[in-house]
N, C-alpha and C. Protein backbone atom coordinates (compact mmCIF):
# COMPACT_ATOMS: atom_id res chain seq x y z
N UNK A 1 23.64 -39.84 -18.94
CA UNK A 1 24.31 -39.00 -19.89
C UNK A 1 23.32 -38.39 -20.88
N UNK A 2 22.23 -39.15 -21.34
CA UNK A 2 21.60 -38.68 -22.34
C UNK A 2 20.22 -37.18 -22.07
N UNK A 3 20.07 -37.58 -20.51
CA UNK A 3 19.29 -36.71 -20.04
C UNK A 3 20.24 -35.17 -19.47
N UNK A 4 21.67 -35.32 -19.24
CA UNK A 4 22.47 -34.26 -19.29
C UNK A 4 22.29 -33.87 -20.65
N UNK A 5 22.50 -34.00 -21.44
CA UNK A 5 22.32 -34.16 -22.79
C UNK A 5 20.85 -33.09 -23.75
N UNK A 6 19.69 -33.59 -23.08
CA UNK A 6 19.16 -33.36 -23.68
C UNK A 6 19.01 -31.95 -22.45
N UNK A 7 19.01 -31.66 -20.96
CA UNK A 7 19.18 -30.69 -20.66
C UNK A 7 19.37 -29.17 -20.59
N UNK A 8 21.32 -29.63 -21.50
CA UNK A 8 21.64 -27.97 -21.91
C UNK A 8 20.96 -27.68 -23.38
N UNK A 9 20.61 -28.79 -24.04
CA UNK A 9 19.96 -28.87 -25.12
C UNK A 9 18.98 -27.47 -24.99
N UNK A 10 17.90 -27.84 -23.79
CA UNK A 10 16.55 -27.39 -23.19
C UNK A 10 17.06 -26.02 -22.95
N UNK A 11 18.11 -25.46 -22.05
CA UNK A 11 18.69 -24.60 -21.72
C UNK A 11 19.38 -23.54 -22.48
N UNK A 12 19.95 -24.23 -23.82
CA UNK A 12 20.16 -23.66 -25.24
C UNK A 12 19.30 -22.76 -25.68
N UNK A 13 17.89 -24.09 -26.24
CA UNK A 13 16.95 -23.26 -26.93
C UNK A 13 15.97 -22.39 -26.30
N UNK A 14 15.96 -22.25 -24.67
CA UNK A 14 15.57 -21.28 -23.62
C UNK A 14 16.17 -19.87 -23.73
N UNK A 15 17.57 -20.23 -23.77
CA UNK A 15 18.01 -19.01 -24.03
C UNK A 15 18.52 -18.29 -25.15
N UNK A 16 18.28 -18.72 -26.46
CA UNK A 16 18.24 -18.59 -27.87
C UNK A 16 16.93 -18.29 -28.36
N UNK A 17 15.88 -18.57 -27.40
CA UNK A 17 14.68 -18.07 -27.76
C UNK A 17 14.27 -16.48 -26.89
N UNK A 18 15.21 -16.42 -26.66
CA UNK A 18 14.68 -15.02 -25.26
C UNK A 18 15.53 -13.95 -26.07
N UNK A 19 16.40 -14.26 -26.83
CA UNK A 19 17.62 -13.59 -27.11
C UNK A 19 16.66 -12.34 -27.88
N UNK A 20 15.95 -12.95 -29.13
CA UNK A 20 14.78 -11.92 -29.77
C UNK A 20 13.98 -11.05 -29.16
N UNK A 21 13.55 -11.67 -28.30
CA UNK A 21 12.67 -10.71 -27.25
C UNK A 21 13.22 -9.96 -26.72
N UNK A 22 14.52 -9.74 -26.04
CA UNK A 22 15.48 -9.24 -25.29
C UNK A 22 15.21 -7.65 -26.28
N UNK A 23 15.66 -8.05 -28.10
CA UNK A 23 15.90 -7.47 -28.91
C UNK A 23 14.96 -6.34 -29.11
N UNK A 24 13.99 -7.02 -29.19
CA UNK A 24 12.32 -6.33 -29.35
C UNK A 24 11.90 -5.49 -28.63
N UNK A 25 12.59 -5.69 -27.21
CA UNK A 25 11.95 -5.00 -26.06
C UNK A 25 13.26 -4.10 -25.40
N UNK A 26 13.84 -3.27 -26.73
CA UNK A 26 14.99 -2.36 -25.83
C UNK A 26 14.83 -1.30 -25.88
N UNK A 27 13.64 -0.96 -26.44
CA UNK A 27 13.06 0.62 -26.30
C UNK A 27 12.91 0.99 -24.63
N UNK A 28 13.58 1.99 -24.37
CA UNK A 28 12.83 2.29 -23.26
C UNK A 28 11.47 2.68 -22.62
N UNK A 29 11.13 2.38 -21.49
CA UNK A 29 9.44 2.57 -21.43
C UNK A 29 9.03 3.98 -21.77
N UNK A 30 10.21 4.73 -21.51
CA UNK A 30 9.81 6.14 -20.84
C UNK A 30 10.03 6.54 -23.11
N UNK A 31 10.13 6.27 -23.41
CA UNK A 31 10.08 6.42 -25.49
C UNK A 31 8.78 5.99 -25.55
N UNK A 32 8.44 4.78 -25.10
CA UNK A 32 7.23 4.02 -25.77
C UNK A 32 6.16 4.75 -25.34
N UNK A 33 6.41 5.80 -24.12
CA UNK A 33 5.31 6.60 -23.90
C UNK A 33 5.27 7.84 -24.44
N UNK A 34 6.30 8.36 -24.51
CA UNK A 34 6.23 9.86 -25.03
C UNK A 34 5.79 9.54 -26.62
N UNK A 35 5.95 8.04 -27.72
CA UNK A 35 5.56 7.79 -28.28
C UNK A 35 3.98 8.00 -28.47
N UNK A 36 3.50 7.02 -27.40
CA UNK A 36 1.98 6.95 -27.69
C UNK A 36 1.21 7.96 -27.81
N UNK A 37 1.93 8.94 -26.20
CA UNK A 37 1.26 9.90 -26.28
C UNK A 37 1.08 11.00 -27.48
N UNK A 38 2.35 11.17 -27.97
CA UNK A 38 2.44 12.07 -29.47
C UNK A 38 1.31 11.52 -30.45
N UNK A 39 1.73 10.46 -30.41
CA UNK A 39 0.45 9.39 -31.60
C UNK A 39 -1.24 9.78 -30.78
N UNK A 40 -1.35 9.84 -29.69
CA UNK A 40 -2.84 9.98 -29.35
C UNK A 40 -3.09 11.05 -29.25
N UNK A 41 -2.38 12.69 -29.34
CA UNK A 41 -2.69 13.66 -29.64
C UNK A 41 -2.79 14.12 -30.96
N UNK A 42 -2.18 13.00 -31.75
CA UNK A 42 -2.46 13.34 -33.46
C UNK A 42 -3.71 12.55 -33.75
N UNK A 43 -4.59 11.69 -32.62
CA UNK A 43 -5.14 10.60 -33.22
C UNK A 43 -6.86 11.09 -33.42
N UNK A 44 -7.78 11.23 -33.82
CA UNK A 44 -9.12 12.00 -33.66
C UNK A 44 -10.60 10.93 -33.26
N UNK A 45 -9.43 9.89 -32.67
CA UNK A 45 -10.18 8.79 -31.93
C UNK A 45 -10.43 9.12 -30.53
N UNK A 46 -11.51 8.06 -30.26
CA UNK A 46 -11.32 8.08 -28.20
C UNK A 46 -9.75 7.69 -27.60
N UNK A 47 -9.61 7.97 -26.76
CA UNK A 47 -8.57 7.90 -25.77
C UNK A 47 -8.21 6.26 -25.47
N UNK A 48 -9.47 5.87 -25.19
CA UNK A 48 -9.10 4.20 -25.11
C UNK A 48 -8.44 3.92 -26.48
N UNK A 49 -9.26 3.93 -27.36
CA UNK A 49 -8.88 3.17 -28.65
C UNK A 49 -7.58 3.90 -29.10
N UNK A 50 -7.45 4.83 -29.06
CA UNK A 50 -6.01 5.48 -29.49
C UNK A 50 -5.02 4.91 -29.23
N UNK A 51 -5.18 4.41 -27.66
CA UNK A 51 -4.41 4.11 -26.78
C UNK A 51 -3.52 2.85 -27.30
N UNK A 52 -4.83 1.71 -27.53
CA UNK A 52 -4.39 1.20 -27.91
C UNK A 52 -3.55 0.75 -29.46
N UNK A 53 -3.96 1.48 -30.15
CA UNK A 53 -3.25 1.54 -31.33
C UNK A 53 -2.16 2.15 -31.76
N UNK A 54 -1.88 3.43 -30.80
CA UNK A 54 -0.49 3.81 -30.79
C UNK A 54 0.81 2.68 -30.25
N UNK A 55 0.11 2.13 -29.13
CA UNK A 55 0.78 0.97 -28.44
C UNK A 55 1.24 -0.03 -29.37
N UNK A 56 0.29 -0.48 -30.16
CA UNK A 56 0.34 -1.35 -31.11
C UNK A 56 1.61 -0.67 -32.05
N UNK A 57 1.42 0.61 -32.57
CA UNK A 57 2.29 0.77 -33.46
C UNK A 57 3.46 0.70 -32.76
N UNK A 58 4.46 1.33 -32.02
CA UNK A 58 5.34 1.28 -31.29
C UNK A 58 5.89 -0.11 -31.15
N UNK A 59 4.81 -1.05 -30.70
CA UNK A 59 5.49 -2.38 -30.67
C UNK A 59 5.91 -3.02 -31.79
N UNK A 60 5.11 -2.55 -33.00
CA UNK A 60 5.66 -3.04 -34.35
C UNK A 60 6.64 -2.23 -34.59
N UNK A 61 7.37 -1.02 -34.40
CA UNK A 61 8.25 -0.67 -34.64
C UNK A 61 9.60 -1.22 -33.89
N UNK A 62 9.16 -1.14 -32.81
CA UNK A 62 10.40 -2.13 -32.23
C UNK A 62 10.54 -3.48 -32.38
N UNK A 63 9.55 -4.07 -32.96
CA UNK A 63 10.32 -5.45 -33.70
C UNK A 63 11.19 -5.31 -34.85
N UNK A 64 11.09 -4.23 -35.68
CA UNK A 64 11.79 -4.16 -36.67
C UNK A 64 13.29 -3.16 -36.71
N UNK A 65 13.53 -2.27 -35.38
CA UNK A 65 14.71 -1.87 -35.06
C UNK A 65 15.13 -1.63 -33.90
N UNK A 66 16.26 -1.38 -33.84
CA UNK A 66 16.32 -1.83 -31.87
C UNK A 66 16.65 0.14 -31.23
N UNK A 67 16.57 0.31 -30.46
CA UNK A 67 16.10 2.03 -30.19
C UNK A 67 17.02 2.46 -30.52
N UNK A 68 18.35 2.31 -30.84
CA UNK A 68 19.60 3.49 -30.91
C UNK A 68 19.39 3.75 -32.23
N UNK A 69 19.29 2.88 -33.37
CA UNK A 69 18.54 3.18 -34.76
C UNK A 69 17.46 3.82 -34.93
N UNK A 70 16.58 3.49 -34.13
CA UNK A 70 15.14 4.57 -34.06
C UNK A 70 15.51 5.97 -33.89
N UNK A 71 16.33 6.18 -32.90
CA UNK A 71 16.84 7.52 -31.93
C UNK A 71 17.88 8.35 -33.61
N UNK A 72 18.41 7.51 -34.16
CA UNK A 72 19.08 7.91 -34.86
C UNK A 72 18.58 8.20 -36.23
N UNK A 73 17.42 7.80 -36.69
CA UNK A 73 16.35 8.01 -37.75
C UNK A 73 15.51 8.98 -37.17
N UNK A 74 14.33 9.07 -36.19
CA UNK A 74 14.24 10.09 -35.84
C UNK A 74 14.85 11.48 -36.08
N UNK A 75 16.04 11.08 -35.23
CA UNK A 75 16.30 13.12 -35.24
C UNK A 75 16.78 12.91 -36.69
N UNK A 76 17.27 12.17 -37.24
CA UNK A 76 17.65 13.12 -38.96
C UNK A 76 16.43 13.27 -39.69
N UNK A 77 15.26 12.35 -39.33
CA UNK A 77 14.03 12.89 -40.07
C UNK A 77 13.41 14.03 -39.46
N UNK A 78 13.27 14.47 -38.19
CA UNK A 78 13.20 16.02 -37.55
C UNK A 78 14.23 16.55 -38.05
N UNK A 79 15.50 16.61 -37.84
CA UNK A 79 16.44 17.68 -38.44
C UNK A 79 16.47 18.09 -39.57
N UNK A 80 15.96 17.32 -40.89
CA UNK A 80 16.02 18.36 -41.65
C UNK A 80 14.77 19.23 -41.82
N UNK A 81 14.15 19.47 -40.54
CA UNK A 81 13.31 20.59 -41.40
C UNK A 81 13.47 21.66 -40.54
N UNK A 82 14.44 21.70 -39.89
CA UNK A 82 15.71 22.72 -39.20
C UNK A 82 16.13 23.66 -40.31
N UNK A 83 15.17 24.82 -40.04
CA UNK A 83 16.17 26.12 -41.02
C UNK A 83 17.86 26.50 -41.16
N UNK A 84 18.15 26.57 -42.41
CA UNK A 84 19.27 27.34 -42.03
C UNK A 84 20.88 26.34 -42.01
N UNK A 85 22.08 26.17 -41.26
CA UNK A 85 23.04 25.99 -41.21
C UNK A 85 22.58 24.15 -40.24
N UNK A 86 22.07 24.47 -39.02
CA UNK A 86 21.89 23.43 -38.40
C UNK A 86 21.18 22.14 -39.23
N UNK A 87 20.11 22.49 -39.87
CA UNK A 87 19.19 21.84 -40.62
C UNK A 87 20.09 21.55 -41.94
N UNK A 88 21.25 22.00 -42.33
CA UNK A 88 21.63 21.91 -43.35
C UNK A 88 22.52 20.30 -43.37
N UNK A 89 23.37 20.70 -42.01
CA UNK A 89 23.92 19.31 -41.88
C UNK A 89 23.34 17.69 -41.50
N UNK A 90 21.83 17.71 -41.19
CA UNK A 90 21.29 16.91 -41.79
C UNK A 90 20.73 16.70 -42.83
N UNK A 91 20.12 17.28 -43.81
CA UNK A 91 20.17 17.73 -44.86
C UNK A 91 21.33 16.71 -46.09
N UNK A 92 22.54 17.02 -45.61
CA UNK A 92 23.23 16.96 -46.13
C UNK A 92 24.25 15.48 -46.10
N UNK A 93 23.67 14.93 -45.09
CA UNK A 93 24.15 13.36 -44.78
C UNK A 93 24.21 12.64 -46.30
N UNK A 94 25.59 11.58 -45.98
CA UNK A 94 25.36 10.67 -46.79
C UNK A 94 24.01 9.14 -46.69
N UNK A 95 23.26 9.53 -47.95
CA UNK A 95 22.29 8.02 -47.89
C UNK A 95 21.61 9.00 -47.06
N UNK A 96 21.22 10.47 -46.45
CA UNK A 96 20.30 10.59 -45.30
C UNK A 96 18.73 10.76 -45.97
N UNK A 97 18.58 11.03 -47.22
CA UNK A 97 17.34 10.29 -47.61
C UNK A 97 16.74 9.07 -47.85
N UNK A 98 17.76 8.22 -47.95
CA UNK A 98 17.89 7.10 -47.72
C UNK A 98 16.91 6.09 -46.37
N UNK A 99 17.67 7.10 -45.78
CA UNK A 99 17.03 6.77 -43.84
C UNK A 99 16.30 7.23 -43.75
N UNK A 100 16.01 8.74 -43.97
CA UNK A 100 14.58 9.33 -44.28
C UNK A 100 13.34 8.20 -44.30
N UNK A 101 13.64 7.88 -45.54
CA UNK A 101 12.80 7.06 -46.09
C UNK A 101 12.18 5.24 -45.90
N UNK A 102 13.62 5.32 -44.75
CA UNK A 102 13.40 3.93 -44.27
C UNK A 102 12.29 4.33 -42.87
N UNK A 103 12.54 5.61 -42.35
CA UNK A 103 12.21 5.81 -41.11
C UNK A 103 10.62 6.30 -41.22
N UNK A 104 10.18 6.59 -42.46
CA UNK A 104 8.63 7.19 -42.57
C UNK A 104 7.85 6.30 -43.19
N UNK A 105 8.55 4.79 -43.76
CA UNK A 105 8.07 3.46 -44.22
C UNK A 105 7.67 2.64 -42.91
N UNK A 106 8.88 3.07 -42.27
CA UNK A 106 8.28 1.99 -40.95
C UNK A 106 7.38 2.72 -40.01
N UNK A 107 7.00 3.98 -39.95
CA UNK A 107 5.92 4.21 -39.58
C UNK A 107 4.82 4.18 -39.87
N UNK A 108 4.80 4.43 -41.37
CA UNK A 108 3.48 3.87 -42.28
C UNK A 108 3.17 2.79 -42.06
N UNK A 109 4.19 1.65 -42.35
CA UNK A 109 3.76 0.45 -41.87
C UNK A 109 3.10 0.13 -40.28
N UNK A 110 3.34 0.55 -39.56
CA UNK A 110 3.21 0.32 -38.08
C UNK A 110 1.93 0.97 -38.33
N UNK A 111 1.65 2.31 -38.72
CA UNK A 111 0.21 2.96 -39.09
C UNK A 111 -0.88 1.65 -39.28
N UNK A 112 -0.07 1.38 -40.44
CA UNK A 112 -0.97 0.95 -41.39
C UNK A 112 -2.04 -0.88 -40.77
N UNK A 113 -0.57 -1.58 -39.96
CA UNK A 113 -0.84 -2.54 -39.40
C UNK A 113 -1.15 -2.44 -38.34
N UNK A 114 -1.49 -1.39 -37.34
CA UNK A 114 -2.23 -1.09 -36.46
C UNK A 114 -3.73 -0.04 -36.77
N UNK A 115 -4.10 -0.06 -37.67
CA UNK A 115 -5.39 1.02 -38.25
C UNK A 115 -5.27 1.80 -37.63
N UNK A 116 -4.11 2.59 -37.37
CA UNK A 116 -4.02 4.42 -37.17
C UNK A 116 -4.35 5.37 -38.25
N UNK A 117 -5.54 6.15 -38.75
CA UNK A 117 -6.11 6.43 -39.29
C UNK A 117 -6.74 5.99 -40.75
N UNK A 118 -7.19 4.88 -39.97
CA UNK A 118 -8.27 4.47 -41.18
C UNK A 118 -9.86 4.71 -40.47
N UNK A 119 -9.89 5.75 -39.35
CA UNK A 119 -11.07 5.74 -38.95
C UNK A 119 -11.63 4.41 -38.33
C-alpha cells in the first residue's frame, strides 16, 4: 500500500511539474521565428551571436506570457501607430496604454536580460 502510495505521489509531482513548461512553451515555432528573425535584422551583431540572443529574448518572453496575450499586446502596440480611423480604435482602448506599456517593458526586459544591444 505504501509504495502505491508513494507512486501516484511520483506521478502527481511529474505531472504538476510539466504543467509550467507546457505553459512556457505555447508560442508557436513558426512566432519564435519570425521573432528572431525581426530581432536579427534590427541587431548590428554577427548572425551567430544575434541568433542567439534574439532566441534568448523570445524565450524570456514566453515565460512571462502565454502567446494569445503576446498576439494581443502586439497588434495594439502596432496598431496604434495606424493613421487615421483604424489606428484610432486602438488608440482608443480601455487601459490600452496600459498594455502598451506592459508589452514594451517586457521587451526591454527580455532586451535587457539577454544583452540585445549593449554591444
Amino acid at each position: 500500500m505504501r509504495e502505491s502510495t508513494m507512486g501516484i505521489r511520483y506521478w502527481l509531482l511529474l505531472f504538476l511539474s510539466t504543467v509550467q513548461v507546457a505553459y512556457a512553451n505555447d508560442f508557436p515555432t513558426r512566432a519564435r521565428v519570425e521573432f528572431v528573425l525581426n530581432c536579427m535584422r534590427e541587431s548590428n551583431e554577427p548572425q551567430q551571436v544575434s541568433m542567439y540572443k534574439c532566441s534568448c529574448a523570445i524565450d524570456a518572453i514566453a515565460e512571462r506570457v502565454d502567446y494569445a496575450k503576446w498576439v494581443d499586446l502586439s497588434t495594439i502596440a502596432n496598431g496604434i501607430t495606424i493613421a487615421g480611423e483604424r489606428g484610432g480604435v486602438m488608440r482608443d482602448l480601455k487601459d490600452g496604454r496600459k498594455l502598451i506599456a506592459s508589452y514594451r517593458e517586457m521587451q526591454e526586459s527580455a532586451k535587457k536580460r539577454c544583452f540585445i544591444g549593449n554591444g
